[in-house]
Protein backbone atom coordinates (compact mmCIF):
# COMPACT_ATOMS: atom_id res chain seq x y z
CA UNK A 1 -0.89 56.58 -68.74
CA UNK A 2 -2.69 53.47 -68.38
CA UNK A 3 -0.52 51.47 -70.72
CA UNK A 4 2.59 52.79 -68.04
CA UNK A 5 0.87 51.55 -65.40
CA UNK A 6 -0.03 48.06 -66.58
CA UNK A 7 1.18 48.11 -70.08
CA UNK A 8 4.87 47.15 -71.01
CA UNK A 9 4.83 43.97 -68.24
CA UNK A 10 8.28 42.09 -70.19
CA UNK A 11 9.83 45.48 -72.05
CA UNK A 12 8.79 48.70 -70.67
CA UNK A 13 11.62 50.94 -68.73
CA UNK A 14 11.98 53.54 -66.62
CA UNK A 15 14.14 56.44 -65.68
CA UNK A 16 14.88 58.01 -62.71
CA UNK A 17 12.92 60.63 -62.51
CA UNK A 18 9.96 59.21 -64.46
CA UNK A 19 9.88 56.16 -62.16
CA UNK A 20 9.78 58.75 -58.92
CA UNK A 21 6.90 60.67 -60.61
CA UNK A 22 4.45 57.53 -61.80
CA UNK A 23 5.73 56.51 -58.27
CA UNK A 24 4.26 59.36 -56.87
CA UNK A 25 1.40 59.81 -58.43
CA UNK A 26 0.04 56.39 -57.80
CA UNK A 27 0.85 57.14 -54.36
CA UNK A 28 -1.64 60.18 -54.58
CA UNK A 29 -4.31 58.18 -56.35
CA UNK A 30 -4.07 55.58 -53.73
CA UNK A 31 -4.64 58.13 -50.81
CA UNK A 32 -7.33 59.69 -52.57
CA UNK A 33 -8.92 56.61 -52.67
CA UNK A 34 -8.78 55.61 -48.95
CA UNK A 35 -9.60 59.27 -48.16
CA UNK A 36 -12.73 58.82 -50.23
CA UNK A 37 -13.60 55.56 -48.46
CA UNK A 38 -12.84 57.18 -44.95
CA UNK A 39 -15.12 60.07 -46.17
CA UNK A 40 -17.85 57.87 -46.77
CA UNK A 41 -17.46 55.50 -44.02
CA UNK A 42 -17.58 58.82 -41.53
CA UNK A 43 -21.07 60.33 -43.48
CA UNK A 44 -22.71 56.83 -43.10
CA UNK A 45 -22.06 56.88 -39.63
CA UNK A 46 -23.01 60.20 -39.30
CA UNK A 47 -26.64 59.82 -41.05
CA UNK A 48 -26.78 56.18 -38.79
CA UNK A 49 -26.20 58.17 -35.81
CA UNK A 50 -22.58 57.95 -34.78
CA UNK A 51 -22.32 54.07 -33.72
CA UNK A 52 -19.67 52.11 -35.62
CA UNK A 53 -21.27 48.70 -35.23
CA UNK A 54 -24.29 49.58 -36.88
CA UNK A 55 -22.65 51.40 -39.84
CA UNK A 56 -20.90 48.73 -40.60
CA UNK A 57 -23.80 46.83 -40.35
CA UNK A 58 -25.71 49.05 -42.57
CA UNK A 59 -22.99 49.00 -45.57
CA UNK A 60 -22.95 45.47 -45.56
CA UNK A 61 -26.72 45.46 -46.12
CA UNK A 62 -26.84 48.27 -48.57
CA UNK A 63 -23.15 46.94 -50.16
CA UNK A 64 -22.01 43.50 -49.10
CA UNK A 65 -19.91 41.62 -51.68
CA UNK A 66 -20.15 44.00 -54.94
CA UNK A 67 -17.95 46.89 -52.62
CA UNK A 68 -15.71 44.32 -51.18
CA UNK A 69 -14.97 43.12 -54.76
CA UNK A 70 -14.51 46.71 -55.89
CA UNK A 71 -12.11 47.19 -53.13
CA UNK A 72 -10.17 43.71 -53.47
CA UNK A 73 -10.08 44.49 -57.34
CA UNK A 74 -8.87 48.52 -56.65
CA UNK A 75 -6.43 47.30 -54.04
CA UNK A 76 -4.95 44.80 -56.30
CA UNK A 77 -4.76 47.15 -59.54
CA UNK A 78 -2.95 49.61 -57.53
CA UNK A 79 -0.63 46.81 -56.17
CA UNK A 80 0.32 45.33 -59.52
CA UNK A 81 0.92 48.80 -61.21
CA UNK A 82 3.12 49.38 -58.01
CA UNK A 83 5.08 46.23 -59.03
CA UNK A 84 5.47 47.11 -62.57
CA UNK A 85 6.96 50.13 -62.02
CA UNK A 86 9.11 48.56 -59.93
CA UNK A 87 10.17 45.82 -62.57
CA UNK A 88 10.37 48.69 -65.66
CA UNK A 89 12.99 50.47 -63.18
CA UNK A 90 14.84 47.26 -62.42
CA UNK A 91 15.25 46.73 -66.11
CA UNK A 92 16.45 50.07 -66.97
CA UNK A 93 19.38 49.76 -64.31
CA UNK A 94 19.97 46.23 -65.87
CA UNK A 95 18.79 43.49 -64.08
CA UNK A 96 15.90 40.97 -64.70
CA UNK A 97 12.40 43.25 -63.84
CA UNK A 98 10.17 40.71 -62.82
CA UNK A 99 12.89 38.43 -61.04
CA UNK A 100 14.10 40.99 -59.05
CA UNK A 101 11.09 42.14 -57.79
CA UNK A 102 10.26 39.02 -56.58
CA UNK A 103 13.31 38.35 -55.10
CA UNK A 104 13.30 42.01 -53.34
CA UNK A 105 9.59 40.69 -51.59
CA UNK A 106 10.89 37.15 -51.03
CA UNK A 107 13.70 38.60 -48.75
CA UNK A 108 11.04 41.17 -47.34
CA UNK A 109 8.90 38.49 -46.20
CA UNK A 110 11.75 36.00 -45.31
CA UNK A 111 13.34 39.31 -43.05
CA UNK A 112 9.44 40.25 -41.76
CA UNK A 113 9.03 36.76 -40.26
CA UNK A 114 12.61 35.98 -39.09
CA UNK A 115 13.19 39.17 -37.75
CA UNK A 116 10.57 41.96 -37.24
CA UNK A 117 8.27 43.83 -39.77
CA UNK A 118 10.65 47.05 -39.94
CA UNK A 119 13.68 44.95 -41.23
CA UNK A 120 10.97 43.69 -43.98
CA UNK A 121 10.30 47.59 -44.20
CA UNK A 122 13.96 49.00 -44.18
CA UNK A 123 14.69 45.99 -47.00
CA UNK A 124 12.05 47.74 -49.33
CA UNK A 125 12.78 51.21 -48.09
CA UNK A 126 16.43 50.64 -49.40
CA UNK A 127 15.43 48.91 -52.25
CA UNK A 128 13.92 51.92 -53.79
CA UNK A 129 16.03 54.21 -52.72
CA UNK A 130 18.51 52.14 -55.14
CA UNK A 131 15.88 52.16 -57.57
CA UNK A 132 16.05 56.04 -57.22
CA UNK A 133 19.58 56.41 -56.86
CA UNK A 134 21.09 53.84 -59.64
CA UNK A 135 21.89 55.17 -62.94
CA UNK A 136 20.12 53.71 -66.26
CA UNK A 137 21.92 50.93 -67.98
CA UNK A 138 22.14 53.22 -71.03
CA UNK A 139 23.47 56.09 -69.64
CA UNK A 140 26.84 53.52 -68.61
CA UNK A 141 26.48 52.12 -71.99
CA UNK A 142 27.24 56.04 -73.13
CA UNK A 143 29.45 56.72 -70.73
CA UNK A 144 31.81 53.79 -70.49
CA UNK A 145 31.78 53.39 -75.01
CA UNK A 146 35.20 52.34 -76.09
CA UNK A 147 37.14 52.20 -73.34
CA UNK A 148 37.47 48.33 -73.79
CA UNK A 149 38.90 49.35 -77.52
CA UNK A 150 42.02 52.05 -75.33
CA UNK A 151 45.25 50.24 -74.31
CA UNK A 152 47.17 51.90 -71.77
């Protein structure tokens, strides 16, 4: 599952229903994740007495730098696998994976600043729901065989 996630970077592909599934279930692992942090951030407070500043203070002395690189590091494995996925799906409907991704988040940010943060939003939002949506390039291939070799 690993290799899915961040194997596969220039070749891998995915179908429709795969790509909503691995979609999905790094969804999941990410808000397991941030549940787990909230869960720990609320039992620290808890044992420190119920004041925010202080807990905070009190992970940065018992954590400091080693969490916030676990976190950075999580945050950006979960980000990348994101972005694969993305790029394996882009490939399987034909165009350019890694291109197109970073076209889709140059007109995101390009919409974000020049117009609002939901245009950025909608942008992505209706990117994948082409993602979801567009048929694999192989399934055309299938479908539309031979009819270049037919004259009517």
């Amino acid at each position: 599952m690993l290799t899915l996630y961040f194997g596969e970077i220039k070749t891998g592909r995915l179908t429709r229903l795969r790509y909503l599934g691995y979609s999905l279930l790094l969804l999941i692992i990410i808000l397991l994740l941030t549940l787990l942090l909230g869960l720990v951030l609320g039992a620290v407070e808890q044992l420190v007495g119920g004041d925010i500043v202080t807990t905070q203070q009190r992970l940065a002395d018992l954590f400091g730098l080693p969490a916030l690189l676990v976190i950075t590091l999580t945050g950006a494995a979960a980000t990348f696998a994101g972005l694969n996925l993305m790029a394996k799906r882009a490939r399987d409907i034909g165009l350019p994976g890694w291109i197109s991704v970073a076209i889709l988040y140059a007109l995101e940010l390009m919409l974000s600043f020049a117009a609002s943060a939901n245009a950025g939003l909608a942008v992505h939002g209706l990117a994948l729901l082409a993602l979801l949506v567009a048929p694999s390039n192989l399934v055309l291939r299938r479908r539309y065989a031979g009819y270049g070799d037919r004259h009517f």
